[in-house]
PDB file of N, CA and C in Angstrom:
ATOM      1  N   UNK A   1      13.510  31.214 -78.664  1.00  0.00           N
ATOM      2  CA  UNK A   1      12.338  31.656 -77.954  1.00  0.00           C
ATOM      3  C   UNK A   1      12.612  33.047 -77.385  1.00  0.00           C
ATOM      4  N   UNK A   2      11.612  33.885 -77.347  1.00  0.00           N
ATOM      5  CA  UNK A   2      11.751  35.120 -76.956  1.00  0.00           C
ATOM      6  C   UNK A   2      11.319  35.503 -75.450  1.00  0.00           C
ATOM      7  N   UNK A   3      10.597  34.526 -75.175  1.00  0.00           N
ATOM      8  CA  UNK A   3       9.145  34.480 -73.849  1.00  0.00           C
ATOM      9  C   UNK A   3      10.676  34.222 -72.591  1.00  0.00           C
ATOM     10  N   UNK A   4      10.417  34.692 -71.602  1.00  0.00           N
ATOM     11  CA  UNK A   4      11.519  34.570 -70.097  1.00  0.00           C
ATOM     12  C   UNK A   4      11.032  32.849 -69.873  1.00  0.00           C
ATOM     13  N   UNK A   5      12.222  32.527 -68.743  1.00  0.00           N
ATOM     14  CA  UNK A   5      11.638  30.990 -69.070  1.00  0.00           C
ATOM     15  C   UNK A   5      10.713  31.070 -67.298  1.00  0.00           C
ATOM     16  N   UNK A   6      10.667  31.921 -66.566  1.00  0.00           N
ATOM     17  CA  UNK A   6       9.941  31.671 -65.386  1.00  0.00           C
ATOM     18  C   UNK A   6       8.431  32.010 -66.225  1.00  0.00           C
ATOM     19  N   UNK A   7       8.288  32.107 -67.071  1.00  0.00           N
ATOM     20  CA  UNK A   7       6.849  32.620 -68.216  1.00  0.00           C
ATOM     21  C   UNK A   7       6.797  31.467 -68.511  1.00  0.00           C
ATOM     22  N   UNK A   8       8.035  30.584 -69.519  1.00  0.00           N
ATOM     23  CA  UNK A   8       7.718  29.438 -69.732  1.00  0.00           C
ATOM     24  C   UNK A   8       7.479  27.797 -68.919  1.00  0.00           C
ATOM     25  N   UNK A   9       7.663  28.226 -67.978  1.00  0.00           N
ATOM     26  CA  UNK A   9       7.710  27.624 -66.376  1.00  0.00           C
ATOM     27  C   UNK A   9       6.316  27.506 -66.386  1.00  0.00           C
ATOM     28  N   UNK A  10       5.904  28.594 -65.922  1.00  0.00           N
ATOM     29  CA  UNK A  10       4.743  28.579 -65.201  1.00  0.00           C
ATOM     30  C   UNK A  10       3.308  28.659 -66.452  1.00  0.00           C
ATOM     31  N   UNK A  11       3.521  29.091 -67.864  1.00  0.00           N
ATOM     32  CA  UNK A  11       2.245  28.623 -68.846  1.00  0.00           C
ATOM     33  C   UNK A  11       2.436  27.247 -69.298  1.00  0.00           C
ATOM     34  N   UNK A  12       3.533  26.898 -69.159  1.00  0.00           N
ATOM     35  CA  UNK A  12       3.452  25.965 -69.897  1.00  0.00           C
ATOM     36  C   UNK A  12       3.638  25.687 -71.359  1.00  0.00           C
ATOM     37  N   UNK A  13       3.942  26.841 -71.901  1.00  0.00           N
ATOM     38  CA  UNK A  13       4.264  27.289 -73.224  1.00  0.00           C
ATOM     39  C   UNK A  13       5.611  28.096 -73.738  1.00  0.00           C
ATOM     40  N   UNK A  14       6.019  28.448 -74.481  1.00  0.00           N
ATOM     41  CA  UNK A  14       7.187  29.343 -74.974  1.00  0.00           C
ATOM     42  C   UNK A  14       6.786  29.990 -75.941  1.00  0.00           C
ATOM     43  N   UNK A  15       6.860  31.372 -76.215  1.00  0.00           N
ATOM     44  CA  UNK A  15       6.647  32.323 -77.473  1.00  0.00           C
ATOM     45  C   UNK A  15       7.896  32.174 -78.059  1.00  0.00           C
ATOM     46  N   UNK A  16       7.870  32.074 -79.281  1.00  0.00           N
ATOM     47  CA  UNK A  16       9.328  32.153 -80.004  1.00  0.00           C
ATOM     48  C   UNK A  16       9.008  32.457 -81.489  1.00  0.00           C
ATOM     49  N   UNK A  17       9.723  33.006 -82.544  1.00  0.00           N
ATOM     50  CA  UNK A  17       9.894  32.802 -84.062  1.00  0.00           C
ATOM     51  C   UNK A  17      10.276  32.361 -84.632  1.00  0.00           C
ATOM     52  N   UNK A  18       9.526  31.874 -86.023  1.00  0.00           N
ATOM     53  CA  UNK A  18      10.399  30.826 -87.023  1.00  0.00           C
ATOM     54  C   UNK A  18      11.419  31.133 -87.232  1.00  0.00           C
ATOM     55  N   UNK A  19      12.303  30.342 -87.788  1.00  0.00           N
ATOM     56  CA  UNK A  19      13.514  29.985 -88.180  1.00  0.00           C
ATOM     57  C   UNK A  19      13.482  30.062 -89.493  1.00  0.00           C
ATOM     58  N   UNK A  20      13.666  30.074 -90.625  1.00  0.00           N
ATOM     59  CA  UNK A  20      14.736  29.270 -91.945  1.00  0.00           C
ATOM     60  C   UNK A  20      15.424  29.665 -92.739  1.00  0.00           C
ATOM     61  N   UNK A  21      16.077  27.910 -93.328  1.00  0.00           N
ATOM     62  CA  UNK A  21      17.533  28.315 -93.834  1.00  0.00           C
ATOM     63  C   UNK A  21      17.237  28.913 -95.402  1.00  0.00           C
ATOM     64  N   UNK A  22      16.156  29.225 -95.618  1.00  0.00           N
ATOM     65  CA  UNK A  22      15.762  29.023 -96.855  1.00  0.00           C
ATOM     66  C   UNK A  22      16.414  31.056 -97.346  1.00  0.00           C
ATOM     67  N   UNK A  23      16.772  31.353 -98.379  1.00  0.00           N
ATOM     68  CA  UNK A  23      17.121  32.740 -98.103  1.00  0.00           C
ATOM     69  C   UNK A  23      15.840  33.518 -98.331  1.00  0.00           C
ATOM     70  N   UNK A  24      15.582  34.740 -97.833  1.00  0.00           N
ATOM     71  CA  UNK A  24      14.407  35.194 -97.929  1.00  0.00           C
ATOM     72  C   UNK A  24      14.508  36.374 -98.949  1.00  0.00           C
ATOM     73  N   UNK A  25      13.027  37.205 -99.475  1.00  0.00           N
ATOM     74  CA  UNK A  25      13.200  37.891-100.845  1.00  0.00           C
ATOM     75  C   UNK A  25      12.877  39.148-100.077  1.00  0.00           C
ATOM     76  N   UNK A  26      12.642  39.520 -98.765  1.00  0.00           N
ATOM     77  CA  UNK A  26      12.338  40.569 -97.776  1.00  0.00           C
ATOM     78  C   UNK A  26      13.558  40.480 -97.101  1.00  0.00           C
ATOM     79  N   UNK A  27      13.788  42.012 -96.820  1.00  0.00           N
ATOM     80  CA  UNK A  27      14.972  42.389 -95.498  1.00  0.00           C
ATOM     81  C   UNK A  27      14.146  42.706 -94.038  1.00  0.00           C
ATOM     82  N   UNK A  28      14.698  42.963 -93.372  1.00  0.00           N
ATOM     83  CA  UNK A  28      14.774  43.792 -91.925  1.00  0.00           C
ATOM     84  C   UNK A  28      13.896  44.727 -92.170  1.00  0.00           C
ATOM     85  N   UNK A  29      12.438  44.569 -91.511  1.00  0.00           N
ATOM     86  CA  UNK A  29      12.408  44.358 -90.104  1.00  0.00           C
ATOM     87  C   UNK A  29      11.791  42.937 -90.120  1.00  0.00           C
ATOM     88  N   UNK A  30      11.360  42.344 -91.247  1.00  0.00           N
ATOM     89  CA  UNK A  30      10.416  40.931 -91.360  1.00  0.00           C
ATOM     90  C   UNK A  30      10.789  40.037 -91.043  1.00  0.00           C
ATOM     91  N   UNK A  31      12.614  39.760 -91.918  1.00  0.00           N
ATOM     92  CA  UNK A  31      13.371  39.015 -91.249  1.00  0.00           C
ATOM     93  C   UNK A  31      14.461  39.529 -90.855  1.00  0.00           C
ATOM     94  N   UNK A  32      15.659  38.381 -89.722  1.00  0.00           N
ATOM     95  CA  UNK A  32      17.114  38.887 -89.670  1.00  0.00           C
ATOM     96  C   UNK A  32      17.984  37.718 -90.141  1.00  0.00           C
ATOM     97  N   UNK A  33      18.333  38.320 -90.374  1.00  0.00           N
ATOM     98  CA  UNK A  33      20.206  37.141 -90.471  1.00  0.00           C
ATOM     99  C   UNK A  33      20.842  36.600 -89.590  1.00  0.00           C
ATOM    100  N   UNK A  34      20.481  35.322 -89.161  1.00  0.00           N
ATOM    101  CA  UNK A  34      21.333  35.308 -87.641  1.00  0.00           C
ATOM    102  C   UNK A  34      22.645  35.290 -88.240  1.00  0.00           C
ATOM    103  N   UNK A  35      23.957  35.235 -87.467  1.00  0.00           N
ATOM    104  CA  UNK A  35      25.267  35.525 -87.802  1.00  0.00           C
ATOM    105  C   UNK A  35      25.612  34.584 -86.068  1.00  0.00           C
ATOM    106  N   UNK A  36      25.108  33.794 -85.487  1.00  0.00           N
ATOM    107  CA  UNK A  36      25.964  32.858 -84.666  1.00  0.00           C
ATOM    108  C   UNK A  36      27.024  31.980 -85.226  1.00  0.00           C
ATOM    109  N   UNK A  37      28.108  31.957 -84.630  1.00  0.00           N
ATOM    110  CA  UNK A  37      28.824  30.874 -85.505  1.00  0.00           C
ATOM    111  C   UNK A  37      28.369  29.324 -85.417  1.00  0.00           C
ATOM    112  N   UNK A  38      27.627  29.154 -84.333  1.00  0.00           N
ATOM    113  CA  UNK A  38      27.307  27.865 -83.763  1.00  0.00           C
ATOM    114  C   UNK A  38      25.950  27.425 -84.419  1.00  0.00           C
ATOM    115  N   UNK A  39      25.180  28.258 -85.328  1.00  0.00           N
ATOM    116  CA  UNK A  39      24.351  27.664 -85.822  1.00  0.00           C
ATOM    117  C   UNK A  39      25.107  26.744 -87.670  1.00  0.00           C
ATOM    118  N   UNK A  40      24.038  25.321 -87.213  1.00  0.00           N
ATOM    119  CA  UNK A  40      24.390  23.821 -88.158  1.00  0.00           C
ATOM    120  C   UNK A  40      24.376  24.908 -90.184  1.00  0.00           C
ATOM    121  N   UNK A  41      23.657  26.063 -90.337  1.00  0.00           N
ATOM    122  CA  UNK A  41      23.357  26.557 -91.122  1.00  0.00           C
ATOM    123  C   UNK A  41      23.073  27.699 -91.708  1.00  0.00           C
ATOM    124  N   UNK A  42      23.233  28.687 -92.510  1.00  0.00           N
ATOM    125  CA  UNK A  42      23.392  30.220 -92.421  1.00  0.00           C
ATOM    126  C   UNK A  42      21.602  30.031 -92.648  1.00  0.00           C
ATOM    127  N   UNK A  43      20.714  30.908 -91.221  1.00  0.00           N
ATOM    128  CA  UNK A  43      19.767  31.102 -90.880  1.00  0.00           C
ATOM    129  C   UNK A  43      19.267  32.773 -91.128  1.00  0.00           C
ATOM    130  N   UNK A  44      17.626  32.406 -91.142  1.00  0.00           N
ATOM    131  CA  UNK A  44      16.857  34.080 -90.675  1.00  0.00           C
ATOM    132  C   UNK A  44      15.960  33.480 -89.693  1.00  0.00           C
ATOM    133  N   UNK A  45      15.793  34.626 -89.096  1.00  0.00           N
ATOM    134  CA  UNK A  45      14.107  34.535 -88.274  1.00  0.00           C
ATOM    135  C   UNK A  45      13.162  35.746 -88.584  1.00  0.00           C
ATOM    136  N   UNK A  46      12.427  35.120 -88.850  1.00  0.00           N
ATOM    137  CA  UNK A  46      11.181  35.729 -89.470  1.00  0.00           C
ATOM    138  C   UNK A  46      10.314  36.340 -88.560  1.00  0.00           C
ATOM    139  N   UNK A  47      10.712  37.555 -88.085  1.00  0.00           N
ATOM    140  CA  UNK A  47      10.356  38.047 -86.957  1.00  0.00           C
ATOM    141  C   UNK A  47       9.019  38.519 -87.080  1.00  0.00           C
ATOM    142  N   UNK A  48       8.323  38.356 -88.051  1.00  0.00           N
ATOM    143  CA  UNK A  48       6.774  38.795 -88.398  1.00  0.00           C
ATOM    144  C   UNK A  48       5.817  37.324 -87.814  1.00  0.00           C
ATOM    145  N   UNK A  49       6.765  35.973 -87.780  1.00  0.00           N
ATOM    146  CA  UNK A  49       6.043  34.870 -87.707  1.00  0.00           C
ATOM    147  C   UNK A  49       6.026  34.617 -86.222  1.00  0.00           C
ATOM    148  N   UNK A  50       5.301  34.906 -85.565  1.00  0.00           N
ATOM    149  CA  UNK A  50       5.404  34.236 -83.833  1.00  0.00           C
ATOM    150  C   UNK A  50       4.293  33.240 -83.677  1.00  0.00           C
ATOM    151  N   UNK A  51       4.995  32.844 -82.799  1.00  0.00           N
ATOM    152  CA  UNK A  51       4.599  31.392 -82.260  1.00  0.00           C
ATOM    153  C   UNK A  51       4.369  31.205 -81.029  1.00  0.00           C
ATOM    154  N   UNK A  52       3.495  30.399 -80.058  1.00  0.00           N
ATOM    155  CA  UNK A  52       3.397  29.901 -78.908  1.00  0.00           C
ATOM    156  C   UNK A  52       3.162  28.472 -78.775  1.00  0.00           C
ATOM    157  N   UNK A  53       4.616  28.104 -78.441  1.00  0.00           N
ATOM    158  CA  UNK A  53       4.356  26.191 -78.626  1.00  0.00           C
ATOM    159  C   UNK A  53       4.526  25.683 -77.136  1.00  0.00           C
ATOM    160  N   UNK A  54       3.288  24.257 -77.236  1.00  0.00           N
ATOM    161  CA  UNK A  54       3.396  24.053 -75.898  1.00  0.00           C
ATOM    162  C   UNK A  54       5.110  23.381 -75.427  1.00  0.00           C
ATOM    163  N   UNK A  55       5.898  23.487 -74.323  1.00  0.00           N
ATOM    164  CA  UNK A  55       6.900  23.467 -73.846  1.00  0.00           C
ATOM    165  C   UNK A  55       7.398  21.914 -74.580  1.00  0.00           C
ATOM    166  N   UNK A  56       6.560  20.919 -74.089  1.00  0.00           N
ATOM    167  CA  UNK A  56       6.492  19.411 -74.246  1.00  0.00           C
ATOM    168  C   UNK A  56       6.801  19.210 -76.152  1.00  0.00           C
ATOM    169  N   UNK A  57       6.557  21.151 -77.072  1.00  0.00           N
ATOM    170  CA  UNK A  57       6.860  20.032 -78.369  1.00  0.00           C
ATOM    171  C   UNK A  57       7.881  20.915 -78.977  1.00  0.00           C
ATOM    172  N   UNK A  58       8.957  21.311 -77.851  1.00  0.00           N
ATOM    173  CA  UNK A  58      10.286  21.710 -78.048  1.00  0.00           C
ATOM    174  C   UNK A  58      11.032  21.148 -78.156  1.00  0.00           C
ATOM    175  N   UNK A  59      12.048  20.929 -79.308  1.00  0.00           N
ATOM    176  CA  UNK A  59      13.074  19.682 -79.474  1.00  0.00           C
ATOM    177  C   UNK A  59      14.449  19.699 -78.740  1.00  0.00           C
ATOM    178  N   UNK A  60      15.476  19.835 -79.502  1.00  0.00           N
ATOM    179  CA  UNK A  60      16.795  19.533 -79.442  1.00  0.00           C
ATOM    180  C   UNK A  60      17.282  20.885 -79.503  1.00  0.00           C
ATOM    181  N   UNK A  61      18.098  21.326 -78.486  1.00  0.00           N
ATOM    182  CA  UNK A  61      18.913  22.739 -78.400  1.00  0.00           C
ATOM    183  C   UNK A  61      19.951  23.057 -79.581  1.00  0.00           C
ATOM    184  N   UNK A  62      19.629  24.104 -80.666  1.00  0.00           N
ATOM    185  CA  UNK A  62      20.817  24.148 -81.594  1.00  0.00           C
ATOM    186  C   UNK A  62      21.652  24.943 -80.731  1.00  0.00           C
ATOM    187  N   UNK A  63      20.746  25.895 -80.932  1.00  0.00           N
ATOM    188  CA  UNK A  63      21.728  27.409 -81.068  1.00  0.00           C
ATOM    189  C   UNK A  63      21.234  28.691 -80.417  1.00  0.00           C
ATOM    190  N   UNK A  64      22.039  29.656 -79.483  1.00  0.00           N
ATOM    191  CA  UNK A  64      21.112  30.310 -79.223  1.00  0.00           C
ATOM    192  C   UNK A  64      21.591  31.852 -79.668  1.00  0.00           C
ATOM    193  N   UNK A  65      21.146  32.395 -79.583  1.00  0.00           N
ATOM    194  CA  UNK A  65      21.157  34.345 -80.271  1.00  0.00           C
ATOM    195  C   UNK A  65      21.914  35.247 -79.243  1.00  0.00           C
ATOM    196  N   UNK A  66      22.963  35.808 -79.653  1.00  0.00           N
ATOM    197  CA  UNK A  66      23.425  36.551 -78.642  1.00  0.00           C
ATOM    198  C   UNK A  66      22.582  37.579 -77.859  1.00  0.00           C
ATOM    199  N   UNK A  67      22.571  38.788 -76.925  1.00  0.00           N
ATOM    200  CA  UNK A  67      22.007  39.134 -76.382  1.00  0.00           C
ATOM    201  C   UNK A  67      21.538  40.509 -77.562  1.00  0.00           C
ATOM    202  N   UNK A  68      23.413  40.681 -78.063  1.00  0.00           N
ATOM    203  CA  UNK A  68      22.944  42.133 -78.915  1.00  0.00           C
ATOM    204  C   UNK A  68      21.510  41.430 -80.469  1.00  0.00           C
ATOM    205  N   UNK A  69      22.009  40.333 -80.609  1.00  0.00           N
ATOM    206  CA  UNK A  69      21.194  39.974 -81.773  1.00  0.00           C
ATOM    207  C   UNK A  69      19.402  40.176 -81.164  1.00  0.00           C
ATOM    208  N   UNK A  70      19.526  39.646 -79.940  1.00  0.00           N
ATOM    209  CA  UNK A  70      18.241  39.430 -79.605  1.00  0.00           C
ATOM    210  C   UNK A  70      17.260  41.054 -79.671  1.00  0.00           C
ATOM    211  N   UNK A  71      18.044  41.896 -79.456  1.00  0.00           N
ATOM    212  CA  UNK A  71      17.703  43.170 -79.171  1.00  0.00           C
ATOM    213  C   UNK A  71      17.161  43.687 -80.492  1.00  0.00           C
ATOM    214  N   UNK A  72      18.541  43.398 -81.386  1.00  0.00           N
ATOM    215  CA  UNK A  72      17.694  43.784 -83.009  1.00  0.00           C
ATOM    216  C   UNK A  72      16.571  43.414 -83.449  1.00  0.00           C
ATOM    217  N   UNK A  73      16.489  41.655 -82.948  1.00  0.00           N
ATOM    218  CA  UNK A  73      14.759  40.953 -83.143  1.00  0.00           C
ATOM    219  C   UNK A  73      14.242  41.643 -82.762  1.00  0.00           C
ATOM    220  N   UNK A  74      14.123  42.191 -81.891  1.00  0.00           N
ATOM    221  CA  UNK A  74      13.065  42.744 -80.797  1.00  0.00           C
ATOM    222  C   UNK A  74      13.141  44.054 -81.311  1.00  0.00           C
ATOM    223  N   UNK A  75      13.893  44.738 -81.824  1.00  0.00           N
ATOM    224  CA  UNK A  75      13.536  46.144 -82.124  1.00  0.00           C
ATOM    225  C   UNK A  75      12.880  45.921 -83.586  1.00  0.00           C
ATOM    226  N   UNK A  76      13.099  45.306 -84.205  1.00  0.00           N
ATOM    227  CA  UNK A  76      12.134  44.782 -85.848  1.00  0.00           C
ATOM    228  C   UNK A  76      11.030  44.202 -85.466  1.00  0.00           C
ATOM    229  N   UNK A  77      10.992  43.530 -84.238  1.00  0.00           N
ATOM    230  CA  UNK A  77       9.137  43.320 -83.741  1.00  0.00           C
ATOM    231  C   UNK A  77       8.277  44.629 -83.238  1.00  0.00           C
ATOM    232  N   UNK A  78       9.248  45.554 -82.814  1.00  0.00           N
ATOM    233  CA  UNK A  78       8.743  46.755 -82.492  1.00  0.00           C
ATOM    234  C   UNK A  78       8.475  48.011 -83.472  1.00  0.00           C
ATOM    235  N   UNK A  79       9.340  47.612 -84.419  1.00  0.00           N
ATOM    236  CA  UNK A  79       8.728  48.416 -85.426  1.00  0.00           C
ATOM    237  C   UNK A  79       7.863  47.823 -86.408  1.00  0.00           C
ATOM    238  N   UNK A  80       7.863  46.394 -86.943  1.00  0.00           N
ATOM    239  CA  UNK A  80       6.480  46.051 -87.277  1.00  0.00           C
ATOM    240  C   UNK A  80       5.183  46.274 -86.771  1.00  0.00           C
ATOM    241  N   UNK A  81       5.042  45.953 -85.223  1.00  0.00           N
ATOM    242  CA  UNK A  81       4.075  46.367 -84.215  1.00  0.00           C
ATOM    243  C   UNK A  81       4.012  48.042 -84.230  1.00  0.00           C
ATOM    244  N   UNK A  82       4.340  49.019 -84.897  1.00  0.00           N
ATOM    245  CA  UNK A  82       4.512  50.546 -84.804  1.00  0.00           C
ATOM    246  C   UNK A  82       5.083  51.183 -83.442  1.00  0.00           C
ATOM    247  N   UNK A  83       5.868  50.436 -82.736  1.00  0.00           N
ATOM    248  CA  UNK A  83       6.057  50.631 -81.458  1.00  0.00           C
ATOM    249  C   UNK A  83       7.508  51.581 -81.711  1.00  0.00           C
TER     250      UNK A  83
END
């Protein structure tokens, strides 16, 4: 999830992007490569796909994105967005 959690606190929701393990036929900025060691599977997130799910249909904690990874998401959402 990308959304702060006092955001997800108080809507009641979480913004976040898909996930999958599936390999993709697009690079960066659409998707990334996560590279955690702690994820069950070599992953992307599809940083073009966002989401807002209500809190209640969030599952089971895998894995989470380091801070520098998070930054790259976020700079490939910013240049999709022309930002």
């Amino acid at each position: 999830m990308i959304s702060e959690d006092v955001f997800n606190e108080r809507s009641g929701t979480v913004i976040g992007l898909a996930i999958t393990s599936k390999s993709p036929k697009v690079g960066f900025p659409l998707v990334y490569e996560l590279t955690s060691p702690k994820s069950p599977k070599k992953s992307w997130v599809k940083i073009s796909q966002i989401r807002t799910l209500s809190v209640k249909r969030i599952g089971n904690f895998i894995s989470k994105v380091s801070q520098e990874e998070l930054d790259i998401i976020i700079d490939g959402l910013n240049e999709i967005l022309g930002n």
